[in-house]
C-alpha atoms as a PDB file:
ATOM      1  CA  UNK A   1     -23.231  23.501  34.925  1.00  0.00           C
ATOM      2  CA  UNK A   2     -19.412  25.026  35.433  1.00  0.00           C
ATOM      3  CA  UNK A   3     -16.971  24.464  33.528  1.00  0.00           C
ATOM      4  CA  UNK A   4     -13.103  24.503  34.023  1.00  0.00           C
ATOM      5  CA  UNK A   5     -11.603  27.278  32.392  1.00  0.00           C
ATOM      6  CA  UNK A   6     -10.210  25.949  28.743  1.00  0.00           C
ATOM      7  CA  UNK A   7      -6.645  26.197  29.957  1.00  0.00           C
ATOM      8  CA  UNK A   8      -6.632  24.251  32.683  1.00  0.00           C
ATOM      9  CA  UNK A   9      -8.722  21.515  30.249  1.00  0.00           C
ATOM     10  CA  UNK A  10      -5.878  21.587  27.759  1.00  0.00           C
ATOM     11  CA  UNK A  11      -3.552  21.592  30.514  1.00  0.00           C
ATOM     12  CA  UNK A  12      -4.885  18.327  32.017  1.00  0.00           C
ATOM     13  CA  UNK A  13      -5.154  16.614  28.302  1.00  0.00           C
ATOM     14  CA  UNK A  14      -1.478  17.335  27.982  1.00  0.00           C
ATOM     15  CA  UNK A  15      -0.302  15.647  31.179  1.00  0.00           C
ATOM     16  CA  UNK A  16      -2.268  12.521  29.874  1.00  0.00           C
ATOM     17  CA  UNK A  17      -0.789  12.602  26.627  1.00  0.00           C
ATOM     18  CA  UNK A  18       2.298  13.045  28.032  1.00  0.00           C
ATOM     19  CA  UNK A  19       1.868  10.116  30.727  1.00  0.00           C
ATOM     20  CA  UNK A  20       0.985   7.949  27.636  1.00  0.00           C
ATOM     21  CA  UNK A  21       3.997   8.964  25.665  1.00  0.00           C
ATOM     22  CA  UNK A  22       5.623   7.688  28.909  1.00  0.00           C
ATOM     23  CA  UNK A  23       4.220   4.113  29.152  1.00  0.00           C
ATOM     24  CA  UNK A  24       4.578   3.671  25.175  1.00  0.00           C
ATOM     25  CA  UNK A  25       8.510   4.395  25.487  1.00  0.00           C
ATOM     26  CA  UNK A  26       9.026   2.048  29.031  1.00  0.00           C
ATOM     27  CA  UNK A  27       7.099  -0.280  26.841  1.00  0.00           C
ATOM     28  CA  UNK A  28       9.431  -0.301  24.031  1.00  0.00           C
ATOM     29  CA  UNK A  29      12.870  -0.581  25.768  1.00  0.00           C
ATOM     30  CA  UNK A  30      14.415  -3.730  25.094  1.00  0.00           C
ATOM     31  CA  UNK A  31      14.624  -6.251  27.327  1.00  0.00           C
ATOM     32  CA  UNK A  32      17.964  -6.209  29.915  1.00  0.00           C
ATOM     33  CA  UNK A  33      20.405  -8.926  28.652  1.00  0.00           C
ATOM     34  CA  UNK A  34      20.162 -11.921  30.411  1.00  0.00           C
ATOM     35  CA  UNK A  35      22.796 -14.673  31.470  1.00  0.00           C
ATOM     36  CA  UNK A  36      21.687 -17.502  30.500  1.00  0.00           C
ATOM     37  CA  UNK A  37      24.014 -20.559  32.529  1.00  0.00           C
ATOM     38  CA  UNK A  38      25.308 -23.772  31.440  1.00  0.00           C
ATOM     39  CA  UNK A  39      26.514 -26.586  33.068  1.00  0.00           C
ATOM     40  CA  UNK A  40      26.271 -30.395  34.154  1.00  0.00           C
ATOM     41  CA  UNK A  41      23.908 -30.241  36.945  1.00  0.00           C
ATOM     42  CA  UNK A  42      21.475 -27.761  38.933  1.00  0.00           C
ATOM     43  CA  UNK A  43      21.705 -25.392  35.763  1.00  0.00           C
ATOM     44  CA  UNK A  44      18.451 -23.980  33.265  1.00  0.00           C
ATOM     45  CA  UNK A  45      20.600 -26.071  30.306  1.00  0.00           C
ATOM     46  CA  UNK A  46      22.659 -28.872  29.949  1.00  0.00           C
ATOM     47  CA  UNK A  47      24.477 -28.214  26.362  1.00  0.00           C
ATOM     48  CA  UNK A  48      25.070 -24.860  24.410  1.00  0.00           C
ATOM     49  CA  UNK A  49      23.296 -25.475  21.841  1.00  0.00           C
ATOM     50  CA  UNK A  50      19.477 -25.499  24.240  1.00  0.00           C
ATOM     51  CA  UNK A  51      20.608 -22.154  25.639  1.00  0.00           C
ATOM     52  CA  UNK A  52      21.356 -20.790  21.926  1.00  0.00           C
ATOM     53  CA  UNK A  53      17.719 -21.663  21.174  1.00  0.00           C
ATOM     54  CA  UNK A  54      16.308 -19.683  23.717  1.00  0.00           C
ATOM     55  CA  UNK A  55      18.832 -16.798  23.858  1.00  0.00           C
ATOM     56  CA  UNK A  56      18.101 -12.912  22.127  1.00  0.00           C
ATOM     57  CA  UNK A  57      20.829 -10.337  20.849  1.00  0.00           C
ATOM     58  CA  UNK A  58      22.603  -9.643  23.507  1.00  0.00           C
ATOM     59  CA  UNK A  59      22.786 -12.219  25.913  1.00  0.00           C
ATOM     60  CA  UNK A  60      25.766 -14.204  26.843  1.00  0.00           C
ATOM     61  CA  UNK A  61      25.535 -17.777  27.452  1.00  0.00           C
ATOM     62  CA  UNK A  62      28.292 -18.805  30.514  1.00  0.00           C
ATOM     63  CA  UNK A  63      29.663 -22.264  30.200  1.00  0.00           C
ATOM     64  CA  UNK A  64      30.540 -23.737  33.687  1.00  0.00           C
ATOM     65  CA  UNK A  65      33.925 -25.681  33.922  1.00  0.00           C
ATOM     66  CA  UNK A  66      33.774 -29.018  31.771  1.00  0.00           C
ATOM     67  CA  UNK A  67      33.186 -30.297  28.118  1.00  0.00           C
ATOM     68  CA  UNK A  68      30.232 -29.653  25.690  1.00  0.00           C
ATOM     69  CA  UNK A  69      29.394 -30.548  22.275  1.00  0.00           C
ATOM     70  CA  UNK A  70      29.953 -28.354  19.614  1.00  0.00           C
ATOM     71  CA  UNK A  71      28.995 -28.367  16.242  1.00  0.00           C
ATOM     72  CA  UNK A  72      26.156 -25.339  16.393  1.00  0.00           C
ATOM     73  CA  UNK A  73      25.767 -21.919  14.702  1.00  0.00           C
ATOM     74  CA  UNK A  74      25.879 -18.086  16.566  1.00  0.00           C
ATOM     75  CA  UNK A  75      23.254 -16.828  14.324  1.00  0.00           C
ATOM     76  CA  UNK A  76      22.663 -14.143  17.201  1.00  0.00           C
ATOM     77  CA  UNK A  77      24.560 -11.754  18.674  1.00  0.00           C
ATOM     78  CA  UNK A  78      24.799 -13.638  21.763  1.00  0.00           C
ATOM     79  CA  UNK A  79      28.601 -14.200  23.655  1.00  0.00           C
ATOM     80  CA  UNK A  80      30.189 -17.569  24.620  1.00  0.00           C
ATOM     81  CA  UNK A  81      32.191 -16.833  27.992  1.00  0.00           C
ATOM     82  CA  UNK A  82      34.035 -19.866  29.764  1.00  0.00           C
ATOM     83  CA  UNK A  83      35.578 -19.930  33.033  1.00  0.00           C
ATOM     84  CA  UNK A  84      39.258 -20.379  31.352  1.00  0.00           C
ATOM     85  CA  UNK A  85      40.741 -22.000  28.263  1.00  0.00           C
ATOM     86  CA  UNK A  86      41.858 -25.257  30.912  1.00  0.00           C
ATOM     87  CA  UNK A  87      38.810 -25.205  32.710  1.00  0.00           C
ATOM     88  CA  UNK A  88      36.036 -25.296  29.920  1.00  0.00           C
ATOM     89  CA  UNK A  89      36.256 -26.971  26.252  1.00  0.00           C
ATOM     90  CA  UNK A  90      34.012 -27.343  23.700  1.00  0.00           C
ATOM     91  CA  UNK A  91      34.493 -30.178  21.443  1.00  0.00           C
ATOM     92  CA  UNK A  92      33.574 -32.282  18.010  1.00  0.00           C
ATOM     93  CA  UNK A  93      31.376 -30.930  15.465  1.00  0.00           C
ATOM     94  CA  UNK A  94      32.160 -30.503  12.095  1.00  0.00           C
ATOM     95  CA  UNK A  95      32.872 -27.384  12.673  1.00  0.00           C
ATOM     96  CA  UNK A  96      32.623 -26.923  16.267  1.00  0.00           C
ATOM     97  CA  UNK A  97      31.653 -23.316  16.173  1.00  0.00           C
ATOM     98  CA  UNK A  98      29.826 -21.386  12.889  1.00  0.00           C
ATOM     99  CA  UNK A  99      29.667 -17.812  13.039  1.00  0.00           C
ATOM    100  CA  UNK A 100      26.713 -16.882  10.556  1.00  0.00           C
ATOM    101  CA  UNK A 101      27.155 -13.833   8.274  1.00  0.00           C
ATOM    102  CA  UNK A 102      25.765 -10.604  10.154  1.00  0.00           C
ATOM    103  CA  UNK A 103      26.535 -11.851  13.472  1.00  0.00           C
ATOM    104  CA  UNK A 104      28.573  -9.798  16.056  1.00  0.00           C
ATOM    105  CA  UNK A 105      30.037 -12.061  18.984  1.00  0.00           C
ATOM    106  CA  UNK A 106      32.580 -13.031  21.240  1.00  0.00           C
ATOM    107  CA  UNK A 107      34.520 -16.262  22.635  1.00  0.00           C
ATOM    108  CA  UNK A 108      36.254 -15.810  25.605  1.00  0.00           C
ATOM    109  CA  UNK A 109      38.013 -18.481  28.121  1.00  0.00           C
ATOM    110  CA  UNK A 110      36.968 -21.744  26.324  1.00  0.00           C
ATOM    111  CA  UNK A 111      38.980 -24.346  24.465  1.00  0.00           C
ATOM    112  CA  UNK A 112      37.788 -25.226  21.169  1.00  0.00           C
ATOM    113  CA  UNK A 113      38.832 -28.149  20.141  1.00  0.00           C
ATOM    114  CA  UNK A 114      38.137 -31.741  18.287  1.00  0.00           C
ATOM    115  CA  UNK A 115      36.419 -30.424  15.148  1.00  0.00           C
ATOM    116  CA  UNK A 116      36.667 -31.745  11.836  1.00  0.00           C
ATOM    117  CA  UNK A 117      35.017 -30.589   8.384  1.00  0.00           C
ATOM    118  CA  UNK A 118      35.880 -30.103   5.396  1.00  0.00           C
ATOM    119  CA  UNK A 119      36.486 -26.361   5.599  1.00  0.00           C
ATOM    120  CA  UNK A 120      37.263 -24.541   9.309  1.00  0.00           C
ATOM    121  CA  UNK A 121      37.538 -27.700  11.357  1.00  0.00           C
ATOM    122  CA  UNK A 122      37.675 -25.422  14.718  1.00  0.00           C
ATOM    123  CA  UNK A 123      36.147 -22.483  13.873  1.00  0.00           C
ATOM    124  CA  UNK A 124      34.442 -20.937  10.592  1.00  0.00           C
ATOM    125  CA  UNK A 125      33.736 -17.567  10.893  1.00  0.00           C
ATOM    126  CA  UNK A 126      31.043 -15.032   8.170  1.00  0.00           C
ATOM    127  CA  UNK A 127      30.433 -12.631  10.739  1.00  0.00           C
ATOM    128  CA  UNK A 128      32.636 -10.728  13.169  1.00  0.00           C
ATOM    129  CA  UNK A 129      33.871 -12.310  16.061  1.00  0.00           C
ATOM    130  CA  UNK A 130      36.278 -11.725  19.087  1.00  0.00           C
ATOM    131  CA  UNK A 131      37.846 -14.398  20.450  1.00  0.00           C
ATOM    132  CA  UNK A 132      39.575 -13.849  23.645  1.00  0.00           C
ATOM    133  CA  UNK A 133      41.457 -15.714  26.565  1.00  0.00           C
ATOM    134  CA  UNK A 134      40.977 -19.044  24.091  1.00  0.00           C
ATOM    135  CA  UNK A 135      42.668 -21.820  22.629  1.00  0.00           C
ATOM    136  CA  UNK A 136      41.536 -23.740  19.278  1.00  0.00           C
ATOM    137  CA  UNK A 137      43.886 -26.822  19.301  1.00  0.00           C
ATOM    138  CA  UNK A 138      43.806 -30.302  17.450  1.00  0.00           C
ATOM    139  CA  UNK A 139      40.860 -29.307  14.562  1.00  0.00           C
ATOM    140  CA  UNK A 140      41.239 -30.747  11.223  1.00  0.00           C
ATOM    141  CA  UNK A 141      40.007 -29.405   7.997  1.00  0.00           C
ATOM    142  CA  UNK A 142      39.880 -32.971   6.344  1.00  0.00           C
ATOM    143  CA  UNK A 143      39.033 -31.780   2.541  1.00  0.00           C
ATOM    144  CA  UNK A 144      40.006 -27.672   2.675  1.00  0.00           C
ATOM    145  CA  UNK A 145      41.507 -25.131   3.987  1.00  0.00           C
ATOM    146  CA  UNK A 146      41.357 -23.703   7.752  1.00  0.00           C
ATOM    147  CA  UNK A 147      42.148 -26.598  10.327  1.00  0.00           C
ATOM    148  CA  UNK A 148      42.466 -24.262  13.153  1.00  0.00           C
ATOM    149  CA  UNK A 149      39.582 -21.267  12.156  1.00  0.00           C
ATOM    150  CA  UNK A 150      38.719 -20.378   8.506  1.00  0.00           C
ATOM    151  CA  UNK A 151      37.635 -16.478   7.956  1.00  0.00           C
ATOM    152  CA  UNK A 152      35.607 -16.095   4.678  1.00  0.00           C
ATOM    153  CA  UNK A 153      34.290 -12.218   4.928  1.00  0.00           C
ATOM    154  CA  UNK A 154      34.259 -11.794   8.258  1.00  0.00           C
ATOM    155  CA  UNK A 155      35.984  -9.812  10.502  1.00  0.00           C
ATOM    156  CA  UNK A 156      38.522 -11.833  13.596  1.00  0.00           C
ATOM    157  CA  UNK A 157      40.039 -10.552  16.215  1.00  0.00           C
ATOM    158  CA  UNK A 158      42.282 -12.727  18.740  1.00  0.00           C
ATOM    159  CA  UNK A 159      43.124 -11.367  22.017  1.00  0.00           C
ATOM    160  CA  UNK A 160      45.434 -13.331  24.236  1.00  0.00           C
ATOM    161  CA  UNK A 161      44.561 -16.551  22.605  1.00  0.00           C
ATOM    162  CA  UNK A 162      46.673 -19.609  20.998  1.00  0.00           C
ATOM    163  CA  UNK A 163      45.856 -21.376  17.621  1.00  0.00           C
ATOM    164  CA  UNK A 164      48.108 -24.450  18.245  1.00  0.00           C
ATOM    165  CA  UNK A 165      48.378 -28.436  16.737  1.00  0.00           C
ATOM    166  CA  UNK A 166      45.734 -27.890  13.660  1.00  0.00           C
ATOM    167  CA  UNK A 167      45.781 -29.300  10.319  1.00  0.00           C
ATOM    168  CA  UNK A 168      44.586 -28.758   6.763  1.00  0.00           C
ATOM    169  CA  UNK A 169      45.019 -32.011   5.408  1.00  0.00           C
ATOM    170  CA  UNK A 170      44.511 -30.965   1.400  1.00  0.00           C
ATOM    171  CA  UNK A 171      45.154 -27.205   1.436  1.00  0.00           C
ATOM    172  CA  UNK A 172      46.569 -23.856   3.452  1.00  0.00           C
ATOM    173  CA  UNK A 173      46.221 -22.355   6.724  1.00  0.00           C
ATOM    174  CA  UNK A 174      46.819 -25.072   9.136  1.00  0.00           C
ATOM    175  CA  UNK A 175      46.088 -22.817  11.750  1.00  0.00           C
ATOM    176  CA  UNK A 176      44.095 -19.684  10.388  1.00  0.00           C
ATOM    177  CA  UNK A 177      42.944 -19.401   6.793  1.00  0.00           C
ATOM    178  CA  UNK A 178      40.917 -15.847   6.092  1.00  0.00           C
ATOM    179  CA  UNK A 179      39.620 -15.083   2.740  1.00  0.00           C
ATOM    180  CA  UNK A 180      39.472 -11.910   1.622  1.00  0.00           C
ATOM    181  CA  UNK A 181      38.284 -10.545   5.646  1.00  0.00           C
ATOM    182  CA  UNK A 182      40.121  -8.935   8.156  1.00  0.00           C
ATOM    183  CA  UNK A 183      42.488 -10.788  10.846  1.00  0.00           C
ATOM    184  CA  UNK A 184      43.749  -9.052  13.935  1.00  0.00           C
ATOM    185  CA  UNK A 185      45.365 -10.910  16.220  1.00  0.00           C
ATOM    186  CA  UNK A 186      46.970  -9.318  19.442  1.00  0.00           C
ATOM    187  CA  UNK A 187      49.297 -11.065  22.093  1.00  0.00           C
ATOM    188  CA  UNK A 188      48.275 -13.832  20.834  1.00  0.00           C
ATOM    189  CA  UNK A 189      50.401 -17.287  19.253  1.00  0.00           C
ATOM    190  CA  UNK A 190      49.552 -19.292  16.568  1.00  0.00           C
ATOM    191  CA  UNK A 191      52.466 -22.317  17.019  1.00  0.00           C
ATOM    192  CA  UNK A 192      52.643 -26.259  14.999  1.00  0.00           C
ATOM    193  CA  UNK A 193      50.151 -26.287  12.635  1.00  0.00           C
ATOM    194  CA  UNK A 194      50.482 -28.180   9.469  1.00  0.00           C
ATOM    195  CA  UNK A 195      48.951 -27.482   5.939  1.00  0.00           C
ATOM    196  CA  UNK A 196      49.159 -29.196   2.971  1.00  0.00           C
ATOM    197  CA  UNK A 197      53.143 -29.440   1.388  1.00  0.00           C
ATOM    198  CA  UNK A 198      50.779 -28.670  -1.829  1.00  0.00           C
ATOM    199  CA  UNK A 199      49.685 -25.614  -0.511  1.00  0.00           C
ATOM    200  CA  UNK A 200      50.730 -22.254   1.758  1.00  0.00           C
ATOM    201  CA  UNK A 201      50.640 -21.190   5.320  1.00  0.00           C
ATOM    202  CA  UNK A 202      51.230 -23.664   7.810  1.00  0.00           C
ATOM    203  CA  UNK A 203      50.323 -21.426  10.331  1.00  0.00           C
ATOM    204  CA  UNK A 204      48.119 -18.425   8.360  1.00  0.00           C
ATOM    205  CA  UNK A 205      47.120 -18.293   4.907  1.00  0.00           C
ATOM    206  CA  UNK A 206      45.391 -14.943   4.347  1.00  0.00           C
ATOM    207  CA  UNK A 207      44.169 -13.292   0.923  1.00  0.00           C
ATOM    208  CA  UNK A 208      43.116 -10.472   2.649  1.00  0.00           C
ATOM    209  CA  UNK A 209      44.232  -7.912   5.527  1.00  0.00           C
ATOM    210  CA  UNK A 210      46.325  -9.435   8.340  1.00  0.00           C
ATOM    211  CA  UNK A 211      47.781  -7.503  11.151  1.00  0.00           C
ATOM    212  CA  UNK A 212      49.503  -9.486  13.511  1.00  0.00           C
ATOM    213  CA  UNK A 213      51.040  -7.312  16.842  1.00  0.00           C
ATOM    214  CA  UNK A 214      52.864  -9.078  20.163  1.00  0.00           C
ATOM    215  CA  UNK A 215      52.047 -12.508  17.862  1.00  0.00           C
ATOM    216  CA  UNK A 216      54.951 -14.853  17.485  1.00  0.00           C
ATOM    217  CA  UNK A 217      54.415 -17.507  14.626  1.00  0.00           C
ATOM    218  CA  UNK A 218      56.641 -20.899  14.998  1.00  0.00           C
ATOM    219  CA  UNK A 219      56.673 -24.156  14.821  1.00  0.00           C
ATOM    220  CA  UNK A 220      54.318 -24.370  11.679  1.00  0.00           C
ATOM    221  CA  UNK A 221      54.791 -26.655   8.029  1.00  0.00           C
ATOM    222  CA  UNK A 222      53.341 -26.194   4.648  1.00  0.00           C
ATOM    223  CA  UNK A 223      54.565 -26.598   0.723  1.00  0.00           C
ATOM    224  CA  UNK A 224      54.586 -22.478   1.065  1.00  0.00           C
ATOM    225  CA  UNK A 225      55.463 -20.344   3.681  1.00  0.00           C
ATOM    226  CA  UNK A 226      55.800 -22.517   6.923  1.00  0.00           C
ATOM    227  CA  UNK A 227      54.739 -19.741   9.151  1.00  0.00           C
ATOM    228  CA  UNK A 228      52.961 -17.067   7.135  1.00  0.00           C
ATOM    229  CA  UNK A 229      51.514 -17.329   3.308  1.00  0.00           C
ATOM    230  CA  UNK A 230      50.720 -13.823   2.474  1.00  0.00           C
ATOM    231  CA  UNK A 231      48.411 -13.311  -0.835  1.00  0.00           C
ATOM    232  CA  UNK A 232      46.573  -9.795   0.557  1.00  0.00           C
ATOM    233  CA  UNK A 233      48.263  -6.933   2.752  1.00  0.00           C
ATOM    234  CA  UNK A 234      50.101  -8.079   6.102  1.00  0.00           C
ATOM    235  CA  UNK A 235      51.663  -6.418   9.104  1.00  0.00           C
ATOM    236  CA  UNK A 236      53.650  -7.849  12.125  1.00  0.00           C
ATOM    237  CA  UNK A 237      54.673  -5.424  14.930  1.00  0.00           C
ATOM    238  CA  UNK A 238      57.201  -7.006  17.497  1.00  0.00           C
ATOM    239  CA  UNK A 239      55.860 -10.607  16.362  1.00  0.00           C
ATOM    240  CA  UNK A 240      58.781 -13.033  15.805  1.00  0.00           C
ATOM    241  CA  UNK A 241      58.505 -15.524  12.852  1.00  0.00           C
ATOM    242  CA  UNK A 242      60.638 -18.687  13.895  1.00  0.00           C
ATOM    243  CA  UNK A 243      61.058 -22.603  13.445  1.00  0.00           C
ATOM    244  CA  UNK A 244      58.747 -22.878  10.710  1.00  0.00           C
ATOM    245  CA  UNK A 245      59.369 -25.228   7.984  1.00  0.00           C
ATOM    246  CA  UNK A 246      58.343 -24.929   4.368  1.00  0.00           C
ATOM    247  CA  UNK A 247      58.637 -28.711   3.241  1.00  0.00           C
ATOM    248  CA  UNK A 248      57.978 -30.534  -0.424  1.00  0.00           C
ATOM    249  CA  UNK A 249      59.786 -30.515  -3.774  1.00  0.00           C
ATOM    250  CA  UNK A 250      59.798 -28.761  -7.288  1.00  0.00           C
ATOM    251  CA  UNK A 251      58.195 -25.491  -6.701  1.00  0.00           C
ATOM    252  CA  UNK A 252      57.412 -26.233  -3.360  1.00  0.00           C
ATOM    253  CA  UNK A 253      59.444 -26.079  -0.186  1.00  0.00           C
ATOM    254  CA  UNK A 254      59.957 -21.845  -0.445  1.00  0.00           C
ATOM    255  CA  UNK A 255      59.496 -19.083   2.136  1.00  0.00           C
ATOM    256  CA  UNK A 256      60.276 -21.524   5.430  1.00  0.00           C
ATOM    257  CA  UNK A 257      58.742 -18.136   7.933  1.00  0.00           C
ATOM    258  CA  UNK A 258      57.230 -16.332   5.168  1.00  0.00           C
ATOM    259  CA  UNK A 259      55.758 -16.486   1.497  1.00  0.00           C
ATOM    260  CA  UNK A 260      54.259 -13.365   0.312  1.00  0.00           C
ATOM    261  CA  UNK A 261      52.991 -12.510  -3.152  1.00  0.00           C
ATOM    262  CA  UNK A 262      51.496  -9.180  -1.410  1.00  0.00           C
ATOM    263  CA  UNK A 263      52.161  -6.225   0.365  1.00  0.00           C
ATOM    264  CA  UNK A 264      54.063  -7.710   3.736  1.00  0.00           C
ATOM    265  CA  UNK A 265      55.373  -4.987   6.063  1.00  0.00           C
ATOM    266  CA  UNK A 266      57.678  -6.124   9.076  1.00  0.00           C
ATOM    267  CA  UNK A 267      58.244  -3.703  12.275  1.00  0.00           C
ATOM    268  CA  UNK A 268      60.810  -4.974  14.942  1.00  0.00           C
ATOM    269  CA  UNK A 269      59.544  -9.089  13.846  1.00  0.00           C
ATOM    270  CA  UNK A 270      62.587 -10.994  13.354  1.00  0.00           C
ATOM    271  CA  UNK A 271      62.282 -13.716  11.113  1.00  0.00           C
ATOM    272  CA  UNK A 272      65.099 -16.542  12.193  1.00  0.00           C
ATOM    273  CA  UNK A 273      65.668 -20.225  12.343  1.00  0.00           C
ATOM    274  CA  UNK A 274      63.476 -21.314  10.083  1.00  0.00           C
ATOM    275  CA  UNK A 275      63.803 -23.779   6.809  1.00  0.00           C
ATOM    276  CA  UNK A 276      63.369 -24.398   3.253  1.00  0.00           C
ATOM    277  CA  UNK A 277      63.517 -27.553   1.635  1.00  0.00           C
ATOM    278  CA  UNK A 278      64.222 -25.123  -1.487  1.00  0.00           C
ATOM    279  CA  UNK A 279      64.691 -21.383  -1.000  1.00  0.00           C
ATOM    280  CA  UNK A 280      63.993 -18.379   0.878  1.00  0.00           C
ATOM    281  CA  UNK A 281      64.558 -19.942   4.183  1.00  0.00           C
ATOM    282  CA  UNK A 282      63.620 -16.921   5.999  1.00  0.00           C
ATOM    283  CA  UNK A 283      61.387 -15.163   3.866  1.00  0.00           C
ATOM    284  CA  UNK A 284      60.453 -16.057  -0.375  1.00  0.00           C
ATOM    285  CA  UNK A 285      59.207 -12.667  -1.887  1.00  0.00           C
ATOM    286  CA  UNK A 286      57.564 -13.085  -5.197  1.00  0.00           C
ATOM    287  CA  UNK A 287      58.533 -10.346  -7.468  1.00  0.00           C
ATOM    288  CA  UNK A 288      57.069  -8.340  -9.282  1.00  0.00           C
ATOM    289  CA  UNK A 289      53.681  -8.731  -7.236  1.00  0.00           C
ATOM    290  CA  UNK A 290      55.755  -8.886  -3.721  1.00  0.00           C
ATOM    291  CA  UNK A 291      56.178  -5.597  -1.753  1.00  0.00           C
ATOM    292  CA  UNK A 292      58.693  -6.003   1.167  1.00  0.00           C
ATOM    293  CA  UNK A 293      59.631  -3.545   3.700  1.00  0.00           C
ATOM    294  CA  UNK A 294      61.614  -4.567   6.793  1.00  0.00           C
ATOM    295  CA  UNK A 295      62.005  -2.110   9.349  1.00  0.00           C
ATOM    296  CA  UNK A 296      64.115  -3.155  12.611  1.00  0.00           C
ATOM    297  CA  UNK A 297      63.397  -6.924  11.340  1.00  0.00           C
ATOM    298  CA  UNK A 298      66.632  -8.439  11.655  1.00  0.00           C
ATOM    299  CA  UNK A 299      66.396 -11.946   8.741  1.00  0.00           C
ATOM    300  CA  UNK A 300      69.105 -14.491  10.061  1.00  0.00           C
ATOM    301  CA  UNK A 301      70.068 -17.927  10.760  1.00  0.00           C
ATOM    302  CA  UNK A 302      67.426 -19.681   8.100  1.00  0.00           C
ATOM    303  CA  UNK A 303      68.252 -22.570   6.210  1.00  0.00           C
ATOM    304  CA  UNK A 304      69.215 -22.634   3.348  1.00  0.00           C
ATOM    305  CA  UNK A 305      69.408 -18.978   2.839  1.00  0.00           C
ATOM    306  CA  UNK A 306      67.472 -15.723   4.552  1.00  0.00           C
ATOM    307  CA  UNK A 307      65.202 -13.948   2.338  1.00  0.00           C
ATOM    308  CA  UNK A 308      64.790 -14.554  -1.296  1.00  0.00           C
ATOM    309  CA  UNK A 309      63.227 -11.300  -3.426  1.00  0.00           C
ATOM    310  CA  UNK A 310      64.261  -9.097  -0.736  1.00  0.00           C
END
């Protein structure tokens, strides 16, 4: 009987082995994302929430033109992508969107709008989301804080995107609230939203880090700090604080564009025609805890004075 030579044998075994190896790693790549497509008619799913049950990390669920019922949770990494803030809304839902701790996604092109809850009427976000091309508009936080979006931990980014016409009925951030996470919000606006005259930040409220670049803040009411109510470490490049209004009495009605009992850093952001129903119609700084530094930031034409603590 002939054998072939022992070389060629272990030859042979390796190009199996190695053909193995092969299959085993084709085998374990992941899936490609898919697209999974929403929309009235002639679609795999009729809401959001049916393609969220079926979706995997990494998909993105694409929302024809129309309106959809909110009130779900991302609990995946999977993407929400409309086909333009006037085209497609999602609405109702107390909130209309959750964004579960640990979750990485982005909103783009969508309205979000209708919500009410106690806390984060529009949005509440844990994880870290992206929100572009977008517009959250007439949520309510009926019992907290957040009417537009409330950030507890998370990390937000808005990119070209309006929070506009929220409320927090019994507390701050009319439009944004973020505790203790990071905000970023870039070319984007965040215009009349109302908090609480009781409370701070008609338009943000943020304990944490807030950087706010090509982001004008206006038309916004609260007790504290109409347009801004700074408690963490803020930064506005070329983003305009104007025709806010910090309403209520006794030790309300102070910092009309801005309160800040933190570090607040302003870069060619003029803060002008806004109003007090006490002081600091510009800008109330609370010393000792309040670090101001104004650079190119021209504070003028508030009522009943510009910036108090400066």
């Amino acid at each position: 009987m002939s054998h072939a030579p022992v070389s060629l044998r272990a030859r042979r075994l390796s190009l199996i082995a190695l053909a193995f190896v092969a299959l085993l790693v084709a085998g374990a790549r992941p899936a490609s994302a898919a697209t999974l497509k929403v929309c009235g008619s002639d679609c795999a799913f009729a809401t959001i929430a049916d393609a969220l049950a079926v979706a995997t990390n990494g998909d993105t669920i694409a929302i024809a033109a129309g309106s959809y019922g909110g009130g779900f949770t991302l609990d995946k990494d999977v993407s929400l992508r409309g086909q333009g803030d006037s085209q497609t809304t999602i609405h109702g839902g107390g909130p209309v969107v959750t964004v579960a701790s640990g979750v990485s996604t982005t909103i783009a092109e969508v309205t979000i709008s209708g919500g009410s809850a106690s806390n984060g009427g529009g949005i509440v976000n844990r994880g870290t989301l992206t929100l572009r091309e977008s517009t959250v508009s007439g949520n309510r936080a009926a019992g907290g804080a957040g009417g537009g979006i409330l950030n507890f931990l998370g990390t937000l980014e808005l990119k070209e995107s309006t929070v506009s016409g929220n409320t927090a009925a019994f507390s701050g951030g009319g439009g944004i609230a973020s505790f203790g996470g990071t905000v970023t919000l870039t070319e984007s606006t965040v215009s009349d939203n109302t908090a609480a005259l009781n409370f701070g930040g008609g338009g943000i409220f943020s304990t944490g880090t807030l950087t706010l670049t090509e982001s004008p803040v206006s038309g916004n009411t609260s007790g504290l700090g109409g347009g801004i109510f700074n408690a963490g470490t803020a930064t506005l490049r070329e983003s305009p604080v104007g025709g806010n209004t910090a309403a209520g009495t006794g030790f309300f009605g102070r910092g009309g564009g801005i309160f800040n009992v933190g570090t607040l850093t302003l870069t060619e952001s003029p803060v002008s025609g806004n109003t007090a129903a006490s002081s600091g119609g510009g800008i109330f700084n609370v010393l000792p805890q309040g670090v101001l530094t104004l650079t190119e930031s021209e504070v003028s034409g508030n009522v009943p004075d510009d910036c108090v603590g400066c």
